[in-house]
Protein backbone atom coordinates (compact mmCIF):
# COMPACT_ATOMS: atom_id res chain seq x y z
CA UNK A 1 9.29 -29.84 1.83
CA UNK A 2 11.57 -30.23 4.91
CA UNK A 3 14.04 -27.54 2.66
CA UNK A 4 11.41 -25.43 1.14
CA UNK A 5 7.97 -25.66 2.23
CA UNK A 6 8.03 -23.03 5.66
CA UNK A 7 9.74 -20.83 2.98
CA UNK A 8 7.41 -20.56 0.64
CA UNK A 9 4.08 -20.10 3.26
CA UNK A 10 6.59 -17.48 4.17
CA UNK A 11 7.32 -15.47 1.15
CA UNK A 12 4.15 -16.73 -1.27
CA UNK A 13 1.19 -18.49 0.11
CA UNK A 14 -2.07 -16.19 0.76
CA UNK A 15 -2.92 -15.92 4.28
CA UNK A 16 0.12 -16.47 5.64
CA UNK A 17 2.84 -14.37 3.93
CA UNK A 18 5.30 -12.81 6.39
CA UNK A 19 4.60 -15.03 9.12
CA UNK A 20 6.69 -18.47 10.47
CA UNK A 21 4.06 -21.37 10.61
CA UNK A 22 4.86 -23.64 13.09
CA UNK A 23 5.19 -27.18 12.45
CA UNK A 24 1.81 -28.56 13.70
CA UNK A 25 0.36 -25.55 11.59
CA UNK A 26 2.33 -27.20 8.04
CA UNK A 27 1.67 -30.94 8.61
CA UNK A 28 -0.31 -32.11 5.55
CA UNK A 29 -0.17 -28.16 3.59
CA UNK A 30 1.31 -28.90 0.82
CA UNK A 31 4.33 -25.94 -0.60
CA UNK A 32 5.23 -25.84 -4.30
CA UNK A 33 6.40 -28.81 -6.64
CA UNK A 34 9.15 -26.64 -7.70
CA UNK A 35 10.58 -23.01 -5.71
CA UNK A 36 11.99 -19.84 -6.12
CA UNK A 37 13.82 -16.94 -3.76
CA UNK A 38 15.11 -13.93 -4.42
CA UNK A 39 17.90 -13.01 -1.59
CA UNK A 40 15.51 -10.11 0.04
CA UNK A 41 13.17 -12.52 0.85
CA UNK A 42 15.58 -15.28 1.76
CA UNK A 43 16.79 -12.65 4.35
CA UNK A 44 13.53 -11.66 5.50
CA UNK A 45 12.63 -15.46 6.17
CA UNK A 46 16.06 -16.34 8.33
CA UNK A 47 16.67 -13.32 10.03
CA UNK A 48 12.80 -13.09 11.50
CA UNK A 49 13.74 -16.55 12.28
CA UNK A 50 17.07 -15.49 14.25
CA UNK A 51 15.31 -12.41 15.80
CA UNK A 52 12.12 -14.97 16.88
CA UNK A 53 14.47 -17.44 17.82
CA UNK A 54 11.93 -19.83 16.27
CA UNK A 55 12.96 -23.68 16.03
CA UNK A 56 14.10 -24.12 12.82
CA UNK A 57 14.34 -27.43 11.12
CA UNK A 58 17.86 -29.11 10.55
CA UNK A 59 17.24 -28.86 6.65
CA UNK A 60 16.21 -25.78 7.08
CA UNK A 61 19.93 -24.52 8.74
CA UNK A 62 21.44 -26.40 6.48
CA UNK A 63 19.63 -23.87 3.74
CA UNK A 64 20.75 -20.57 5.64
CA UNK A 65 24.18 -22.25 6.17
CA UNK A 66 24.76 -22.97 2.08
CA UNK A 67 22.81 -19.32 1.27
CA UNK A 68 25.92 -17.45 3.82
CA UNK A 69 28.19 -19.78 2.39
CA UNK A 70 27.68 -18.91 -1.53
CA UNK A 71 27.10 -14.68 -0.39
CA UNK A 72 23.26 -15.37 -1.65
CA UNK A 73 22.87 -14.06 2.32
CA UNK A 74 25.21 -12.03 4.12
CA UNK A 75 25.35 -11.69 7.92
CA UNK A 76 26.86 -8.69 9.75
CA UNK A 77 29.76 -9.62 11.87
CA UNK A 78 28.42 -7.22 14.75
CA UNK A 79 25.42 -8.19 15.17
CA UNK A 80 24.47 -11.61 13.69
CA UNK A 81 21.68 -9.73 11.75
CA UNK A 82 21.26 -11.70 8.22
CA UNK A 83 20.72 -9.39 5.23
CA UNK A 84 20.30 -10.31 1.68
CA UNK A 85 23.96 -10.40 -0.54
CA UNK A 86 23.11 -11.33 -4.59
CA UNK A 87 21.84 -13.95 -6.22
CA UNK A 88 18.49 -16.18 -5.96
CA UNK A 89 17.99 -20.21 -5.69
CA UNK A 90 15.59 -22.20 -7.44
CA UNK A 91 14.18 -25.78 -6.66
CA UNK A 92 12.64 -28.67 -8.73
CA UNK A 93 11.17 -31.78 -7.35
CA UNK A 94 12.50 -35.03 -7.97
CA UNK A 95 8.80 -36.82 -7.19
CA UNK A 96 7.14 -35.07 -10.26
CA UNK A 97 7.78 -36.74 -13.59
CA UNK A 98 9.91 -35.58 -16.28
CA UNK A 99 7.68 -34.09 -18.65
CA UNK A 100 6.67 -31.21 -15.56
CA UNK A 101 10.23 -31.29 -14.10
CA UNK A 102 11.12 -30.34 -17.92
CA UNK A 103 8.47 -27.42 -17.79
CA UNK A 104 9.52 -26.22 -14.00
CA UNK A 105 12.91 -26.81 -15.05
CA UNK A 106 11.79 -23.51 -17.68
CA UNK A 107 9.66 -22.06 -15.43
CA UNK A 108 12.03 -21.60 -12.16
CA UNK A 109 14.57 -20.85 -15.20
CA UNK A 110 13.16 -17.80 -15.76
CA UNK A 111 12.65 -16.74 -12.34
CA UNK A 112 16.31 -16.99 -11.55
CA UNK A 113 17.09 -14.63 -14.43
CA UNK A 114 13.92 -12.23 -13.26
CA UNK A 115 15.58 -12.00 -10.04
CA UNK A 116 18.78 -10.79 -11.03
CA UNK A 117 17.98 -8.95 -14.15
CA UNK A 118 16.22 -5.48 -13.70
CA UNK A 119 15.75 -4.73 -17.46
CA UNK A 120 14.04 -8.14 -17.33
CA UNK A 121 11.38 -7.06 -14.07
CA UNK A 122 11.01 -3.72 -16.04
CA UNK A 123 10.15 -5.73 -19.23
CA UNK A 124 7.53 -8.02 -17.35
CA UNK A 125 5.85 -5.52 -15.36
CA UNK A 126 5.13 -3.38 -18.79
CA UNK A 127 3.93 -5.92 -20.36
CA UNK A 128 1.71 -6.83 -17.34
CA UNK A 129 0.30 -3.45 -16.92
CA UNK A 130 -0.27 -3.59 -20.48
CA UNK A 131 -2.20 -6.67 -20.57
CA UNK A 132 -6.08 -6.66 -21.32
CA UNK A 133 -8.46 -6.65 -18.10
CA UNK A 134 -10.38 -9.27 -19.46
CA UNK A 135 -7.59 -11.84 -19.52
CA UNK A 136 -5.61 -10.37 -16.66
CA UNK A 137 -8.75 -10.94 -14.40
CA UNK A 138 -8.58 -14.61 -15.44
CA UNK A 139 -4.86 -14.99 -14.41
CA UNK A 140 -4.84 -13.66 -11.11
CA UNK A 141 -8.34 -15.43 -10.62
CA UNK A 142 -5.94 -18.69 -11.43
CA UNK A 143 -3.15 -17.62 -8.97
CA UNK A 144 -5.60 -17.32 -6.13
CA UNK A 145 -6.69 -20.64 -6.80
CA UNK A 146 -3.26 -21.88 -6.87
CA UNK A 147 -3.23 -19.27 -2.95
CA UNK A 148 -0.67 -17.06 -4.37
CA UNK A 149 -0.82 -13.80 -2.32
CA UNK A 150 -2.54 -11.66 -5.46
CA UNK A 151 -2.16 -8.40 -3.36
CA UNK A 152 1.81 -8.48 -4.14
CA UNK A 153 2.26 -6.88 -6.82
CA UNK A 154 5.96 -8.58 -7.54
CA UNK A 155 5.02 -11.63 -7.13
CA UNK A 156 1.99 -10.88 -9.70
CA UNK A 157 4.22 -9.70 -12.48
CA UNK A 158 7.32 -12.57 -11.54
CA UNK A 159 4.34 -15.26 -12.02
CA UNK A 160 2.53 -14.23 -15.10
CA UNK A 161 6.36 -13.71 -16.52
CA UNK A 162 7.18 -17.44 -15.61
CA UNK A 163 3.49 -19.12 -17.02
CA UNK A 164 3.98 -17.22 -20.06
CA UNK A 165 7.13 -18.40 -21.00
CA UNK A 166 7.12 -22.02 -19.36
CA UNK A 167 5.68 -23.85 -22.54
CA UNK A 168 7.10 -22.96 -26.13
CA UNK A 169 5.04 -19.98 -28.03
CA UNK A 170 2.48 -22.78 -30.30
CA UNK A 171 1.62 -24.31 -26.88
CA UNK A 172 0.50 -21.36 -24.76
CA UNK A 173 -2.87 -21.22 -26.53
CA UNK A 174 -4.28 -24.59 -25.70
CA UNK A 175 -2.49 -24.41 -21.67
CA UNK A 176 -4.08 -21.11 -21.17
CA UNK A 177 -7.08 -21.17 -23.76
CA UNK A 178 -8.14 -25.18 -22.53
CA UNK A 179 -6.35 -26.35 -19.65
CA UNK A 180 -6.19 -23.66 -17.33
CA UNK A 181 -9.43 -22.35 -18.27
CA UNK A 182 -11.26 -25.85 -17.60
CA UNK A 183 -9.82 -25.54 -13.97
CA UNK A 184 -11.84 -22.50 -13.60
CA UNK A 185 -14.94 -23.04 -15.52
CA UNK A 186 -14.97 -26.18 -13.17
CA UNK A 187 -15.30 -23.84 -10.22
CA UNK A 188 -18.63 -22.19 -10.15
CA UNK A 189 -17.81 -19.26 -8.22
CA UNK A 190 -14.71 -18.81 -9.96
CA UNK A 191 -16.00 -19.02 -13.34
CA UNK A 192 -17.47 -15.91 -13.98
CA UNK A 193 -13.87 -14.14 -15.05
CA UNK A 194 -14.13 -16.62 -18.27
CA UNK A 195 -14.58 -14.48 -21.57
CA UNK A 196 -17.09 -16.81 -23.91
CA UNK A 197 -16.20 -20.16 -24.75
CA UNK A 198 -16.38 -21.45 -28.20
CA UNK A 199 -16.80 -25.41 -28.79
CA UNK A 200 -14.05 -27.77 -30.30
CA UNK A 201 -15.21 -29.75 -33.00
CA UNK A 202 -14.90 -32.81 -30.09
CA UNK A 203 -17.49 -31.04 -28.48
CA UNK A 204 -14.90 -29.55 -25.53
CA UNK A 205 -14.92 -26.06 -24.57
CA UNK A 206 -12.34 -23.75 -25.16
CA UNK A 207 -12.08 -20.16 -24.45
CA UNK A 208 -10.42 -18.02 -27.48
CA UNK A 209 -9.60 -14.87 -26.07
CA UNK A 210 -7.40 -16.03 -23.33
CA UNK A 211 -5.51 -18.31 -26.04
CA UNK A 212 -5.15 -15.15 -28.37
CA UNK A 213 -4.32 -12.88 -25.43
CA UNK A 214 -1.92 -15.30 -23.42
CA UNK A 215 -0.16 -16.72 -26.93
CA UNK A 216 0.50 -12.64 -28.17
CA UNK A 217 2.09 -12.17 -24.09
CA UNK A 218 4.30 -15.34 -25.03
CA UNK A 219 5.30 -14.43 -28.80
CA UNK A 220 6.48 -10.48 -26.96
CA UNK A 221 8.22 -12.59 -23.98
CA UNK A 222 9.83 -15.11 -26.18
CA UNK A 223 11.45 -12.24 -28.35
CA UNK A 224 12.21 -10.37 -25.38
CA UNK A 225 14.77 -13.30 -23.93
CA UNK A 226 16.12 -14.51 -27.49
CA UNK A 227 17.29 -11.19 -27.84
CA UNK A 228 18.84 -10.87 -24.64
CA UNK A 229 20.21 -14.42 -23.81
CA UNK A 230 19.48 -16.65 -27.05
CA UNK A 231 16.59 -18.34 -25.04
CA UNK A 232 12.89 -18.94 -25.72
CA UNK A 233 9.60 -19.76 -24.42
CA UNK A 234 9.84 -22.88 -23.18
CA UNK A 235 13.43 -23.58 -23.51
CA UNK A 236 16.36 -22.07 -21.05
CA UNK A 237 19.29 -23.36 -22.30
CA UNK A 238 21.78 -22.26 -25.59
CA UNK A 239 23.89 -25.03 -27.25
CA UNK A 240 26.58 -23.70 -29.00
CA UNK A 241 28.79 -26.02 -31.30
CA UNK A 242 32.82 -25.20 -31.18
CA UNK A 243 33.94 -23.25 -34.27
C-alpha cells in the first residue's frame, strides 16, 4: 500500500483518477491486492508529483528511483521533467493466500505482456468491441463495483483481457456464470444487467449466458497467447525440457 496504493487511486480508481490524494484522504481506502503500470501512466503519476511538489512517501521515491533506474521512466537532463521510457511493473501481495496470488500471479501476467505488446491491445480491444451487449453490460457493471474508472476505455479492454484469461478455459464458466454473477444479483440495484438465471440441481442460481459468453471470450484469448508465446488461460509460464 505504502508502494502502490496513491498509484493506483491515481491511474484506476473512479472518482479520483488523475488526481494525488493526500494522505488523510487514503487512510483506511483500500488499493488493489495485486497492481499494474504501464510507463505513460507511471510518468503521469511522478512527474504531476514533481511539478506539484506534493510530499511523496519514502516508498513511494524509492518506486520512481528503481522505475529511472531500470529506463521504465526516463527524466530529461534539462529540465528534471519525468517522461515514460519502456516497459511496465506489476505487483502481487504477499498477505493474500496462494491459491489468489497463483491467479494474480496470471492475471498481472497478462497485463505486463498487454502493455508492451500492441498486436496483443489490438487483439483485446476487437474482441471487446465484439463482445455481446448483454454480457458486456454485466462486466463493466462488475468493474464499477470493483470502482474501476468504466469511462476509460483502455483500462476497459486491459481488464476484461486480464479476467478472461486469469482462470484456465473449463473454469471461466462457473467464475463468471456463478461467482461473479452472485456478487451482483446480491446487489439490488445492480442486478438488473443479469441475463436469466437458470437453477443448479443444488438449488443455486446460475446465470448461463454469461458462462457461454465469458467461456467462448476465454477459448479465443487462450488461442490467441498459445500461439503467440506458448501460454494459456490461466497459466503464464512455458517449461521447456533440454533436448
Amino acid at each position: 500500500d505504502r508502494l502502490l496504493r496513491r498509484l493506483a487511486f491515481f491511474v484506476e480508481k473512479a472518482g479520483y483518477r488523475g488526481r494525488l490524494v493526500p494522505d488523510a484522504e487514503l487512510e483506511g481506502q483500500h488499493g488493489w491486492n495485486a497492481h499494474d503500470y504501464r510507463a505513460q501512466d507511471l510518468a503521469r503519476f511522478f512527474e504531476a508529483a514533481r511539478l506539484a511538489a506534493f510530499p511523496l512517501l519514502p516508498e513511494e521515491q524509492e518506486l520512481q528511483a528503481l522505475l529511472l533506474e531500470t529506463a521504465v521512466l526516463v527524466r530529461d537532463p534539462r529540465t528534471g521533467a519525468i517522461g515514460p521510457g519502456a516497459g511496465a511493473i506489476i505487483s502481487v501481495s504477499r498477505e493474500s493466500p496462494d491459491y489468489l496470488r497463483y491467479r494474480f500471479m496470471v492475471h498481472e501476467g497478462f497485463h505486463g505482456i498487454f502493455f508492451i505488446d500492441e498486436d496483443f491491445r489490438e487483439f483485446s480491444r476487437r474482441r471487446w468491441e465484439a463482445f455481446p451487449a448483454e454480457p458486456k453490460r454485466f462486466i463493466r457493471s462488475f468493474f464499477e463495483y470493483q470502482r474501476y474508472d468504466i469511462t476509460d476505455p483502455y483500462l476497459l479492454v486491459n481488464e476484461f483481457m486480464a479476467h478472461c484469461l486469469q482462470q484456465s478455459v473449463s473454469q471461466a464458466g462457473t467464475y463468471f456464470g456463478e461467482t461473479i454473477a452472485r456478487q451482483i444479483d446480491a446487489s439490488t440495484w445492480r442486478r438488473s444487467v443479469l441475463p436469466p438465471a437458470s437453477l443448479n440441481p443444488d438449488g443455486g442460481k446460475y446465470w448461463p449466458t454469461l458462462a457461454e459468453a465469458f467461456t467462448r471470450e476465454a477459448e479465443a484469448f487462450s488461442a490467441y497467447v498459445n500461439r503467440r508465446w506458448g501460454l494459456a488461460a490461466g497459466r503464464v509460464r512455458s517449461v521447456y525440457a533440454p533436448p
